[in-house]
Structures are given as structure tokens and as C-alpha cells.
PDB file of N, CA and C in Angstrom:
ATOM      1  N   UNK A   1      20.312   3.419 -46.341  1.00  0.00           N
ATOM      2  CA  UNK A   1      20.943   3.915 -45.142  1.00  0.00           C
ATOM      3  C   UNK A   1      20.722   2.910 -44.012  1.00  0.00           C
ATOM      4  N   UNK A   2      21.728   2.430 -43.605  1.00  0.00           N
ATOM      5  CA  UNK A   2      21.355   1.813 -41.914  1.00  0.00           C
ATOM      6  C   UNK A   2      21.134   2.272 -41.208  1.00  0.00           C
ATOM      7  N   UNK A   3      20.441   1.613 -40.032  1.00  0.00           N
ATOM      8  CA  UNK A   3      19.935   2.002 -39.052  1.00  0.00           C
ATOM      9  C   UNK A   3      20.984   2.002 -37.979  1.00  0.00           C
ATOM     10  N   UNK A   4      21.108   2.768 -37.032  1.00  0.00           N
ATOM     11  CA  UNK A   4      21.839   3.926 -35.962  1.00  0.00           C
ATOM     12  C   UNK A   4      22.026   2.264 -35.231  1.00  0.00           C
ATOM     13  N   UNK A   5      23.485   2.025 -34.344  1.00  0.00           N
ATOM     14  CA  UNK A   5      23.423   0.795 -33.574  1.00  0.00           C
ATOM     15  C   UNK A   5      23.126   1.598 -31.986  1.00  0.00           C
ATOM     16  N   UNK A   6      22.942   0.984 -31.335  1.00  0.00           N
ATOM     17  CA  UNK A   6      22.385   1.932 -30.131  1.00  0.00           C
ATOM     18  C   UNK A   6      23.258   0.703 -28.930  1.00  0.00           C
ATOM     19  N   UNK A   7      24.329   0.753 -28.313  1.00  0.00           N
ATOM     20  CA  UNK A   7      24.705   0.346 -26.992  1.00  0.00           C
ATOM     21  C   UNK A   7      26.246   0.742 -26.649  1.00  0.00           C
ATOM     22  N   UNK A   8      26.477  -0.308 -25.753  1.00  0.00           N
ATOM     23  CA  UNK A   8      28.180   0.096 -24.789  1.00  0.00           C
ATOM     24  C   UNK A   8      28.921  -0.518 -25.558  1.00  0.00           C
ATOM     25  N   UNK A   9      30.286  -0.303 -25.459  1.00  0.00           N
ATOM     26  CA  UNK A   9      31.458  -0.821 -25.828  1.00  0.00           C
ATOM     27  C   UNK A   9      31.607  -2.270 -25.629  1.00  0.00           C
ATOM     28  N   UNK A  10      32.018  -3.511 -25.999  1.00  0.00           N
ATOM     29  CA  UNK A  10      31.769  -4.732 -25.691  1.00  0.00           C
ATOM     30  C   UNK A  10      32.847  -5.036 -24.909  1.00  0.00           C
ATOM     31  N   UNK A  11      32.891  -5.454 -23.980  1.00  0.00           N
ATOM     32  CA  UNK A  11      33.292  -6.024 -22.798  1.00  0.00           C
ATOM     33  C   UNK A  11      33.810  -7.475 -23.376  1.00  0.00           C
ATOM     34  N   UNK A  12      35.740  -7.018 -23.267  1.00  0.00           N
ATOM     35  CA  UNK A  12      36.210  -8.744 -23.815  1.00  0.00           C
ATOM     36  C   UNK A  12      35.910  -9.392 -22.816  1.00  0.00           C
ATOM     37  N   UNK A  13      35.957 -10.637 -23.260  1.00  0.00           N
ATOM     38  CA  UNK A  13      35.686 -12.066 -22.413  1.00  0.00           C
ATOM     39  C   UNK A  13      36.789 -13.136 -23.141  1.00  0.00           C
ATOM     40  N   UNK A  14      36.941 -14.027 -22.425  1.00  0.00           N
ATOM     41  CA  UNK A  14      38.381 -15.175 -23.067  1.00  0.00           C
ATOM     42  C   UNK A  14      37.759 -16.212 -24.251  1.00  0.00           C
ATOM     43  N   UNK A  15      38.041 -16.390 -25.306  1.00  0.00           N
ATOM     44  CA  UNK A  15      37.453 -17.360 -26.003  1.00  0.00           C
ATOM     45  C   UNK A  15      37.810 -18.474 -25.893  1.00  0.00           C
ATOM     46  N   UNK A  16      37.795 -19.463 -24.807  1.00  0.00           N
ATOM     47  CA  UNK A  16      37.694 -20.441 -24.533  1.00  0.00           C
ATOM     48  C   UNK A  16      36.731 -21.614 -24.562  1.00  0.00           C
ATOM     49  N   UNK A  17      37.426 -22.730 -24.381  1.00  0.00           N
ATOM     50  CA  UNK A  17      36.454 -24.319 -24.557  1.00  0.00           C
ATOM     51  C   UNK A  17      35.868 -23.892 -22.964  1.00  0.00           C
ATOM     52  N   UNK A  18      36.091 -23.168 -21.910  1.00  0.00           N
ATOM     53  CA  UNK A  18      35.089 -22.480 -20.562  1.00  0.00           C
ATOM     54  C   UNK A  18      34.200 -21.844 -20.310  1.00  0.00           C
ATOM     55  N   UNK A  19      33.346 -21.565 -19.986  1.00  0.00           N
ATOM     56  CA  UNK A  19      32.296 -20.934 -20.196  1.00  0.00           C
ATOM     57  C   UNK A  19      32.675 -19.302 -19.500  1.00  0.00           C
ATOM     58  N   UNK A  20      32.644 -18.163 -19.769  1.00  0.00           N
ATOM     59  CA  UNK A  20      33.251 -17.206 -19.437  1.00  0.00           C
ATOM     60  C   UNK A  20      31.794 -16.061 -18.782  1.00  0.00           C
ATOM     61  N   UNK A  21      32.498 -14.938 -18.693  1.00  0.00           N
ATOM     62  CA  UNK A  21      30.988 -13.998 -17.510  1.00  0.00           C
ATOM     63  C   UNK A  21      29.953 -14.002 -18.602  1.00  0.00           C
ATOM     64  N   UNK A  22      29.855 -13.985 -20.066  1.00  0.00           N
ATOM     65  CA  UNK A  22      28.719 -13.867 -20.961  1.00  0.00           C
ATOM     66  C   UNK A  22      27.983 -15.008 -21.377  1.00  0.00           C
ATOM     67  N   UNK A  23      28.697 -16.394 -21.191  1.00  0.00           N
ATOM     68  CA  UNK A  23      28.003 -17.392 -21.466  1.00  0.00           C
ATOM     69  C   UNK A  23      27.366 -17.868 -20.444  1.00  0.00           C
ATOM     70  N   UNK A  24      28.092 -17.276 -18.911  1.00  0.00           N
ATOM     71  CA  UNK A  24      27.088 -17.610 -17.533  1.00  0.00           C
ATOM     72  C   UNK A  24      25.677 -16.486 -17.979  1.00  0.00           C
ATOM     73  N   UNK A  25      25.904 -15.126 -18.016  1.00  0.00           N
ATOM     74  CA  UNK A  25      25.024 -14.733 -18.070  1.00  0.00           C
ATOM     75  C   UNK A  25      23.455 -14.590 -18.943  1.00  0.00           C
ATOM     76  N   UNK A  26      24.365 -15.450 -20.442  1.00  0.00           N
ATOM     77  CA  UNK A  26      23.332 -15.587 -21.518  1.00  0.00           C
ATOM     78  C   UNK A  26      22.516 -16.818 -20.720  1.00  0.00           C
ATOM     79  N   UNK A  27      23.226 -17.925 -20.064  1.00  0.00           N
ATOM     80  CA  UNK A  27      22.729 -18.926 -19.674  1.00  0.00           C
ATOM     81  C   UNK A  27      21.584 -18.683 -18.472  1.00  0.00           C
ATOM     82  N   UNK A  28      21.792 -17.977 -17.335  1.00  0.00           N
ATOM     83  CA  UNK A  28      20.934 -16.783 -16.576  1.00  0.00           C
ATOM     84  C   UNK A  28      19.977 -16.395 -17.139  1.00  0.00           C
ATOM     85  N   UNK A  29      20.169 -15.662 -18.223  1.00  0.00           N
ATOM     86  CA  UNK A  29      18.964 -15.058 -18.833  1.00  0.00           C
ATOM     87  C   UNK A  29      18.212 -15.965 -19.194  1.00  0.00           C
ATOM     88  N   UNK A  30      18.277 -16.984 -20.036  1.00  0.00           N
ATOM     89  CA  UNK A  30      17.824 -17.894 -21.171  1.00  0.00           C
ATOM     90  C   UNK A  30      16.557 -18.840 -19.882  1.00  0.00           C
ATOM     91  N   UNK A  31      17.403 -19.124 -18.851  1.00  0.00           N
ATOM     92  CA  UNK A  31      16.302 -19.584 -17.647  1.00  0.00           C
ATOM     93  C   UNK A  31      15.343 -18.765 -16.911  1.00  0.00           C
ATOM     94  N   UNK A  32      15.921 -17.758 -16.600  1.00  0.00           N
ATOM     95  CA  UNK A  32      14.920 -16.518 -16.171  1.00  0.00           C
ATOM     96  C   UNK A  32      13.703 -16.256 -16.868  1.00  0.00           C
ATOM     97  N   UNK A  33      13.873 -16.285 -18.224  1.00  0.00           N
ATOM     98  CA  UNK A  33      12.835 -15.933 -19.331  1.00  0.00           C
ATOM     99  C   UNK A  33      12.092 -17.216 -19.230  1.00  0.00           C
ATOM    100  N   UNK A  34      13.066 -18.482 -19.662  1.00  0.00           N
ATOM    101  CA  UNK A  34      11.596 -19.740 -19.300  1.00  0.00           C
ATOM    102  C   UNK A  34      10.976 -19.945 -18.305  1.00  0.00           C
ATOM    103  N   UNK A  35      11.441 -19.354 -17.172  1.00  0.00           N
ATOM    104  CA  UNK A  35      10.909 -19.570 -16.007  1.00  0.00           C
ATOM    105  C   UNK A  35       9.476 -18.408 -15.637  1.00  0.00           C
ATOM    106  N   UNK A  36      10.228 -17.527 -16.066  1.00  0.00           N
ATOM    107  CA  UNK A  36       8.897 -16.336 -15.873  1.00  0.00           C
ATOM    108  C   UNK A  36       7.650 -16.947 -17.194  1.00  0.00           C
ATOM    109  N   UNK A  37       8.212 -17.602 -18.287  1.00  0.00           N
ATOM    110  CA  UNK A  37       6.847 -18.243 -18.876  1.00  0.00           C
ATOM    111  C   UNK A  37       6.629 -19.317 -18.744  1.00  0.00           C
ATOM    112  N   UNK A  38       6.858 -20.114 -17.741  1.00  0.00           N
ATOM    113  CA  UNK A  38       6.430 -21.235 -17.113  1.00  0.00           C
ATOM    114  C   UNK A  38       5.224 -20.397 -16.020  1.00  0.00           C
ATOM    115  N   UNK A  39       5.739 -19.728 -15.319  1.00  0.00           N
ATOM    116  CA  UNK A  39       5.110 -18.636 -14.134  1.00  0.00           C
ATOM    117  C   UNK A  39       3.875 -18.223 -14.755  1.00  0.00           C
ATOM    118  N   UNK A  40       3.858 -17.752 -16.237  1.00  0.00           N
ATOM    119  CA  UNK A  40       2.875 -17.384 -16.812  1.00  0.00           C
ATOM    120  C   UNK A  40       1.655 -17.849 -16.749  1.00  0.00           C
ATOM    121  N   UNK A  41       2.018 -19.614 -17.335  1.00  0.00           N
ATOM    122  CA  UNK A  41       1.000 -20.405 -17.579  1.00  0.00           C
ATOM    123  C   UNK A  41       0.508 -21.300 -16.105  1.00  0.00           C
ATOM    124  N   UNK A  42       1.017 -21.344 -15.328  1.00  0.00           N
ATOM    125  CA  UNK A  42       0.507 -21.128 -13.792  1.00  0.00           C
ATOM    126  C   UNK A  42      -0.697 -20.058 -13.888  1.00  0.00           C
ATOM    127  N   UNK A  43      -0.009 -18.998 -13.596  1.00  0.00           N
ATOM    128  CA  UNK A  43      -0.972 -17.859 -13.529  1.00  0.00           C
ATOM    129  C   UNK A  43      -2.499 -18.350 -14.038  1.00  0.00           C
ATOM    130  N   UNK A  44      -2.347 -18.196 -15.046  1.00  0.00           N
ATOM    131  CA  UNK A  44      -3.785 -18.796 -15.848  1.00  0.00           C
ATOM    132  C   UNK A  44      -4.376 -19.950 -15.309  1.00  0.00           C
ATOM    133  N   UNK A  45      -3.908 -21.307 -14.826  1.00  0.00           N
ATOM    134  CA  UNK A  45      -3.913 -22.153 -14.328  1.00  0.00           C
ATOM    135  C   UNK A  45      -4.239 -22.149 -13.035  1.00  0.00           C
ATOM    136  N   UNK A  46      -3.542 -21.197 -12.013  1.00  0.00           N
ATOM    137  CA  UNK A  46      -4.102 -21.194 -10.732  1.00  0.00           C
ATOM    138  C   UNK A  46      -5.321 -21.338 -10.330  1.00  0.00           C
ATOM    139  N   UNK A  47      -5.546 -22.444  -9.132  1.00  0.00           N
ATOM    140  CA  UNK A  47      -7.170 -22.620  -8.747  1.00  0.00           C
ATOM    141  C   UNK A  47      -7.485 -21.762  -7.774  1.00  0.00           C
ATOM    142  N   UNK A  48      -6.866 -21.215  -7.090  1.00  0.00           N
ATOM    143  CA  UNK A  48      -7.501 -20.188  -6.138  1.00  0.00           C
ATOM    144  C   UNK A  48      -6.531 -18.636  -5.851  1.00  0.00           C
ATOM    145  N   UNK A  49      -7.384 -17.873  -5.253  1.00  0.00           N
ATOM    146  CA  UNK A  49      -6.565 -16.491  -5.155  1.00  0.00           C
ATOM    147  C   UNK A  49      -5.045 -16.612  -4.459  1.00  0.00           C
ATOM    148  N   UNK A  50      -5.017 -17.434  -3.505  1.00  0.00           N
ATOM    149  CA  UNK A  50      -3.537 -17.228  -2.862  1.00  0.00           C
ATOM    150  C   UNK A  50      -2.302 -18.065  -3.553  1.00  0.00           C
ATOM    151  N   UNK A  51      -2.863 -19.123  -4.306  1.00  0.00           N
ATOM    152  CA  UNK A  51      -2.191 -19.635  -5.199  1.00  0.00           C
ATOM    153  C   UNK A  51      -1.564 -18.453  -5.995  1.00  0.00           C
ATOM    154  N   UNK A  52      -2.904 -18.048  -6.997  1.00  0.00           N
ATOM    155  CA  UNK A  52      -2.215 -16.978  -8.180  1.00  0.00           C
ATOM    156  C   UNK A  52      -1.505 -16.212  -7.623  1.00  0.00           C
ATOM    157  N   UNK A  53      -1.333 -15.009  -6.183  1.00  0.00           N
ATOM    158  CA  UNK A  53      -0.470 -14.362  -5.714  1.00  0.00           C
ATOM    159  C   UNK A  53       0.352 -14.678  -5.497  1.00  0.00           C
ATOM    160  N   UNK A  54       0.820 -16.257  -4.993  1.00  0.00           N
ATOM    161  CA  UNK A  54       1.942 -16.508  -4.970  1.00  0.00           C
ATOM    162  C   UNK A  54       3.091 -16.910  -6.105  1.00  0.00           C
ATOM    163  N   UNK A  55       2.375 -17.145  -7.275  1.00  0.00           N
ATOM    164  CA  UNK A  55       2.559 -17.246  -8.250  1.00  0.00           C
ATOM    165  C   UNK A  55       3.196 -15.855  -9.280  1.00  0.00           C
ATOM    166  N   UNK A  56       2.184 -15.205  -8.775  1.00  0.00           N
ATOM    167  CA  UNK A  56       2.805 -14.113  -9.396  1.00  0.00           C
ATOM    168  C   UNK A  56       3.426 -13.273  -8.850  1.00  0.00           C
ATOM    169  N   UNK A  57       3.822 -13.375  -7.121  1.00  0.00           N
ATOM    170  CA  UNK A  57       5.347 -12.961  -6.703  1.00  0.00           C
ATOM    171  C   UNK A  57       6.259 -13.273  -7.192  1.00  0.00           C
ATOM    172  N   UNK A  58       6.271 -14.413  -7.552  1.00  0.00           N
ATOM    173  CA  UNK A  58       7.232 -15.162  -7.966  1.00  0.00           C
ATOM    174  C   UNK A  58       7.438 -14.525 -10.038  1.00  0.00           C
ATOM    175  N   UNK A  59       6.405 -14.529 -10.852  1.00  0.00           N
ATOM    176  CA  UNK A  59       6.574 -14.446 -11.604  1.00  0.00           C
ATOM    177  C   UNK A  59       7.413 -12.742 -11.822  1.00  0.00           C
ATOM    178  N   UNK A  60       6.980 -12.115 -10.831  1.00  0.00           N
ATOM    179  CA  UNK A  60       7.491 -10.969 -10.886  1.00  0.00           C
ATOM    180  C   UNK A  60       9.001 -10.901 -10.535  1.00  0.00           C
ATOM    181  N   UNK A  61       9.243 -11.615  -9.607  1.00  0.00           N
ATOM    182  CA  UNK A  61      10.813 -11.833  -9.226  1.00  0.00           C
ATOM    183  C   UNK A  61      11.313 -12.180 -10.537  1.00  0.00           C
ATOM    184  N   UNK A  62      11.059 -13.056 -11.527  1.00  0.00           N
ATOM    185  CA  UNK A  62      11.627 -13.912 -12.150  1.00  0.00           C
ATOM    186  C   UNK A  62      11.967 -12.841 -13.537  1.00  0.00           C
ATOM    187  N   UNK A  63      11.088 -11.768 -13.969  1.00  0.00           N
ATOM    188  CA  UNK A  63      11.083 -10.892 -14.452  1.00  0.00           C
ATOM    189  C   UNK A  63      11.591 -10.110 -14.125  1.00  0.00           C
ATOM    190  N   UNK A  64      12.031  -9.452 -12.932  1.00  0.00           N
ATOM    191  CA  UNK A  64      12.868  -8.493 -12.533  1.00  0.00           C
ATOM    192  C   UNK A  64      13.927  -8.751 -12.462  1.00  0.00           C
ATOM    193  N   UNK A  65      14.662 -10.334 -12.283  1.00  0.00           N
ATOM    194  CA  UNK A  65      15.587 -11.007 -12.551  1.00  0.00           C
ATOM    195  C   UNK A  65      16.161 -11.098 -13.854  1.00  0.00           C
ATOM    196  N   UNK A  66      15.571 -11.257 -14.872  1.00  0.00           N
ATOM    197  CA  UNK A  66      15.944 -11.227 -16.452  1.00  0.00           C
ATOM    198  C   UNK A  66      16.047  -9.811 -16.485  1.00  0.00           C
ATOM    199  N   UNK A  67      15.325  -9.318 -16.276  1.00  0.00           N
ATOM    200  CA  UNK A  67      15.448  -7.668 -16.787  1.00  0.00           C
ATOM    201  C   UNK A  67      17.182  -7.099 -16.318  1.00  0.00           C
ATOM    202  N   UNK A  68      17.624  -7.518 -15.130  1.00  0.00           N
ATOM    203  CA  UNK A  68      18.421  -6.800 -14.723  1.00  0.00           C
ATOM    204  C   UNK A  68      19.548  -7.726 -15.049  1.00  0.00           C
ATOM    205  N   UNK A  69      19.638  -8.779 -15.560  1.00  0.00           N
ATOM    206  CA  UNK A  69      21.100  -9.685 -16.537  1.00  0.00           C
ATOM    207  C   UNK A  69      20.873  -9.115 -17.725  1.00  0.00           C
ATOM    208  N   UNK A  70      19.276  -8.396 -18.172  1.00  0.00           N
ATOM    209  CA  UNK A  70      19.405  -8.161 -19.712  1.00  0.00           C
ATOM    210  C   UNK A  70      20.299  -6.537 -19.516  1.00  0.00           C
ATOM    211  N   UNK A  71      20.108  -5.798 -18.567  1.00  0.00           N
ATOM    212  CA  UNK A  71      20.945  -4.879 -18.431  1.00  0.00           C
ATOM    213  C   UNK A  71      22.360  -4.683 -18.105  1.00  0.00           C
ATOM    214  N   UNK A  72      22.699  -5.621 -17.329  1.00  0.00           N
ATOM    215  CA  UNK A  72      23.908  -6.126 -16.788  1.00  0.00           C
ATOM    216  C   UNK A  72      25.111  -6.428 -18.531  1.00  0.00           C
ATOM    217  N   UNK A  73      23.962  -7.415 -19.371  1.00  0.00           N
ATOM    218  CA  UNK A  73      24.492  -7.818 -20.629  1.00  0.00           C
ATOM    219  C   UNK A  73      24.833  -6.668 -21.863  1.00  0.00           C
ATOM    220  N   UNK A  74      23.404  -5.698 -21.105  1.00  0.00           N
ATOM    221  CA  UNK A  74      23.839  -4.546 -22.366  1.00  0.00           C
ATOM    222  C   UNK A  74      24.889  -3.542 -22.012  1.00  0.00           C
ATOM    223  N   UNK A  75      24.641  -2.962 -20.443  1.00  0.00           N
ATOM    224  CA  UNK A  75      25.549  -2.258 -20.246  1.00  0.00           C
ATOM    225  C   UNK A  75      27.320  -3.040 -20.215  1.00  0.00           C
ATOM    226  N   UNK A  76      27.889  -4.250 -20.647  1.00  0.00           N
ATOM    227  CA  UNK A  76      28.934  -4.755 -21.282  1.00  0.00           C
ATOM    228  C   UNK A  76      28.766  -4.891 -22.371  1.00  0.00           C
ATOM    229  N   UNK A  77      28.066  -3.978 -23.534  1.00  0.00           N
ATOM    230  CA  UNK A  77      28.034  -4.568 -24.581  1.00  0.00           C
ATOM    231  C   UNK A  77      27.396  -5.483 -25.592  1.00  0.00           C
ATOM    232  N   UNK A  78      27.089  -6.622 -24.571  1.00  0.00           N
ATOM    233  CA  UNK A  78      27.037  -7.805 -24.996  1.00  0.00           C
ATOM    234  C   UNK A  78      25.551  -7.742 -25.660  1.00  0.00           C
ATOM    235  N   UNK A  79      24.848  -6.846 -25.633  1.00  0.00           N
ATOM    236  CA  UNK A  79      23.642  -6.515 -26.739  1.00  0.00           C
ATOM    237  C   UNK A  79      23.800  -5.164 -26.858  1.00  0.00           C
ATOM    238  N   UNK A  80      23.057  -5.005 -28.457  1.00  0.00           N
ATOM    239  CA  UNK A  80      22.831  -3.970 -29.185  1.00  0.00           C
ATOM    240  C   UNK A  80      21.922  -3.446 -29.991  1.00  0.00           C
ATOM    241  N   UNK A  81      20.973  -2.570 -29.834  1.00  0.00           N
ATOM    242  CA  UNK A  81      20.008  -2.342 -30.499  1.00  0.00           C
ATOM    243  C   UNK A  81      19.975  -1.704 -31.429  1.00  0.00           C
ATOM    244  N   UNK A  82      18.887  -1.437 -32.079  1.00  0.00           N
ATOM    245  CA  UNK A  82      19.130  -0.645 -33.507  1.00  0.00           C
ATOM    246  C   UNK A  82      17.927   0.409 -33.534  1.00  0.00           C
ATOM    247  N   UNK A  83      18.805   1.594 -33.968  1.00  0.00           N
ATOM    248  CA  UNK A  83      17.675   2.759 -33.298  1.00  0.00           C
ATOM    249  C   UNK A  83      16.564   2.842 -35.263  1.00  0.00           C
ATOM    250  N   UNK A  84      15.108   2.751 -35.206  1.00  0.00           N
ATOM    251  CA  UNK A  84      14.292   2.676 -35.892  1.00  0.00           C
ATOM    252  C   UNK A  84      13.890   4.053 -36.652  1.00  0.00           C
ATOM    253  N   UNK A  85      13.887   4.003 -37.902  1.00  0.00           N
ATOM    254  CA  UNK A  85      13.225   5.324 -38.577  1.00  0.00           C
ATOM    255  C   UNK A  85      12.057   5.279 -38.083  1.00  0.00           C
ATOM    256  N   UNK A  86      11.630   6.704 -38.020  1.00  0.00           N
ATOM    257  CA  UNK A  86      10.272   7.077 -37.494  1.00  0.00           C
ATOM    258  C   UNK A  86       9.116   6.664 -38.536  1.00  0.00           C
ATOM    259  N   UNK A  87       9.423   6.606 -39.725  1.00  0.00           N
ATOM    260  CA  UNK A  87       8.203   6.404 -40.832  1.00  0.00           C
ATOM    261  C   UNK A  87       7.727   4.865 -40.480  1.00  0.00           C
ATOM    262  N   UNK A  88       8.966   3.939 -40.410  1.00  0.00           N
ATOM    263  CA  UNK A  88       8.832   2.503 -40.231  1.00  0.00           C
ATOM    264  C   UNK A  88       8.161   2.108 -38.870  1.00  0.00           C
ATOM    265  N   UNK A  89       8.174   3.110 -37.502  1.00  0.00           N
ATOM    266  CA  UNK A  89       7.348   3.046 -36.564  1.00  0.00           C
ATOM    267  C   UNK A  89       5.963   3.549 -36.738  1.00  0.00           C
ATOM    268  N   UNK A  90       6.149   4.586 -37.260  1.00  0.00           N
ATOM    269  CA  UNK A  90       4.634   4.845 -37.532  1.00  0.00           C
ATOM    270  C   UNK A  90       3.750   4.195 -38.654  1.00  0.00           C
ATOM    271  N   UNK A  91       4.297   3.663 -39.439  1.00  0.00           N
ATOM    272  CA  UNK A  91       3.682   2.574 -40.143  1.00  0.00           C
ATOM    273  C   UNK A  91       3.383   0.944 -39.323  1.00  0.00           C
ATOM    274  N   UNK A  92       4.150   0.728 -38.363  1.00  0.00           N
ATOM    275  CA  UNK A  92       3.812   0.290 -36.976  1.00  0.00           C
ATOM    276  C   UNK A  92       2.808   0.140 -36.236  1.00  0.00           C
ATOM    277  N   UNK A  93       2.276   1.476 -36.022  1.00  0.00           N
ATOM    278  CA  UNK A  93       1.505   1.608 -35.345  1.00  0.00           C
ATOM    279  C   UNK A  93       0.358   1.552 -35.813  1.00  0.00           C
ATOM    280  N   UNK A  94       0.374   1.803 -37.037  1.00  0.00           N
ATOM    281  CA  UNK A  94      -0.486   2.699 -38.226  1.00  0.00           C
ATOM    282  C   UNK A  94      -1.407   1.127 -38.277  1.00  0.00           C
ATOM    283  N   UNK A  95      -0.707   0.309 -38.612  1.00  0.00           N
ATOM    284  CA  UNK A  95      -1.229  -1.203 -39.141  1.00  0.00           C
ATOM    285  C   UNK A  95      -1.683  -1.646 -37.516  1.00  0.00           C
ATOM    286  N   UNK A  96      -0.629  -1.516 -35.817  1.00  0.00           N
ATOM    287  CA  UNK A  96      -1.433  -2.026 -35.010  1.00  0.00           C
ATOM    288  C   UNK A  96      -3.124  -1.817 -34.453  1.00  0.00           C
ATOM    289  N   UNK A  97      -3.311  -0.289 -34.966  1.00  0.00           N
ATOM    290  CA  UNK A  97      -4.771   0.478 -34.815  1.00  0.00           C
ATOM    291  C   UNK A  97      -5.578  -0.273 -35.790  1.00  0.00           C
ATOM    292  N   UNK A  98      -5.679  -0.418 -37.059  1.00  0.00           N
ATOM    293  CA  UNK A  98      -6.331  -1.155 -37.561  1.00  0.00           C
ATOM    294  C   UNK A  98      -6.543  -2.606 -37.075  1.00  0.00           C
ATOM    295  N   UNK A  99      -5.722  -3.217 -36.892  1.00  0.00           N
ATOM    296  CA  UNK A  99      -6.217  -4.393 -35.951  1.00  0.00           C
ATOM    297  C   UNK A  99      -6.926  -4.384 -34.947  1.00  0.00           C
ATOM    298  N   UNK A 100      -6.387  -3.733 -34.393  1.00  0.00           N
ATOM    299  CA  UNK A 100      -7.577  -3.079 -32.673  1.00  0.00           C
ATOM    300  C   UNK A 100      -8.704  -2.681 -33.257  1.00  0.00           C
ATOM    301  N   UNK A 101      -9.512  -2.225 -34.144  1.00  0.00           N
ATOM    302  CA  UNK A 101     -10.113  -1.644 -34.662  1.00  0.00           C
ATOM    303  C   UNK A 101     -11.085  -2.724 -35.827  1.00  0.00           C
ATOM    304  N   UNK A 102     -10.207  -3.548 -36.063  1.00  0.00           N
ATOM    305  CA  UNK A 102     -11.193  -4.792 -36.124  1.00  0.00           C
ATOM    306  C   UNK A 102     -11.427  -5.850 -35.431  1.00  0.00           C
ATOM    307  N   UNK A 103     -11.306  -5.657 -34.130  1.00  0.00           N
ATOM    308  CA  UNK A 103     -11.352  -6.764 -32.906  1.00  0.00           C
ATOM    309  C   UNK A 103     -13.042  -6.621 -32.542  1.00  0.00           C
ATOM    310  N   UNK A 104     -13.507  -7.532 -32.508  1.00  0.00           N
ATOM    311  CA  UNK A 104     -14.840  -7.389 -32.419  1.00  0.00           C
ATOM    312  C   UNK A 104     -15.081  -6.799 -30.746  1.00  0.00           C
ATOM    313  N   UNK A 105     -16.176  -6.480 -30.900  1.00  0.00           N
ATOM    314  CA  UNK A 105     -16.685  -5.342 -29.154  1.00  0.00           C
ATOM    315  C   UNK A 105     -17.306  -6.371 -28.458  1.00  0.00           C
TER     316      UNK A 105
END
């Protein structure tokens, strides 16, 4: 049995040698995301407190930024998820507790 597809109707776009609203926006996203993990490894990196805050204003913008092209992309369609049997999540989880659970104290 497959699994359930979970999103919107896809939103045409022109198939052209041009770059059209989904290839701007995949392109949007694709920087947003390196940028918030560029932001990341700052973070860690920062030498002092006002550094890291500023850093992670920023990393937060940059994340709230992807988040809302990744919504922008789904609500056209342009992604689709796949809704998960419950046995296959809880076998999921089942295996992440045991790991936690051998993480040393």
C-alpha cells in the first residue's frame, strides 16, 4: 500500500529556457538554508556575547525566511509530503530511545 501524498494542487509555471516563480523560489530557498548554516557555524564560533546575538538575529531571520518560501512553495504545490504509517513511526521512535539511552551520563 502507498503512502497518503499530503499537499496543494500544483501551481503551473511556463517551461521555459527562463527561470520562472519556482525556479526563483527553489533558488531563494536553496540560499536561505546555506545561509542559516553558515549562521550556524558562526554561532559556535562567536568570540563574545554580542557577537553571538547578533549572529543569531540574524540566523533566526534567515530561518524564518526559508521557512516561509518553504510554505509559499508548498502552498503552490510545488512540494509534497507523504503522510507515514504509524507502526513505521513508532518503530522510529522506538530505535531513537534506545540511542538516547545509550548516550553516556
Amino acid at each position: 500500500m502507498k503512502n497518503k501524498k499530503i499537499g496543494n494542487p500544483e501551481k503551473m509555471v511556463p517551461e521555459t529556457e527562463e527561470m520562472n516563480d519556482k525556479d526563483y523560489l527553489n533558488v531563494v530557498l536553496e540560499l536561505e538554508k546555506n545561509m542559516s548554516n553558515n549562521y550556524s557555524v558562526a554561532l559556535n564560533e562567536a568570540s563574545n556575547e554580542n557577537l553571538y546575538n547578533e549572529y543569531f538575529d540574524l540566523f533566526e531571520d534567515t530561518k524564518d525566511a526559508a521557512r516561509e518560501v518553504y510554505e509559499t512553495m508548498f502552498e503552490a504545490g510545488w512540494y509534497q509530503l507523504e503522510e507515514e504509517k504509524t507502526d513505521k513511526i513508532n518503530e522510529a521512535i522506538t530505535k531513537m530511545e534506545k540511542q538516547l539511552h545509550q548516550l553516556p551520563e
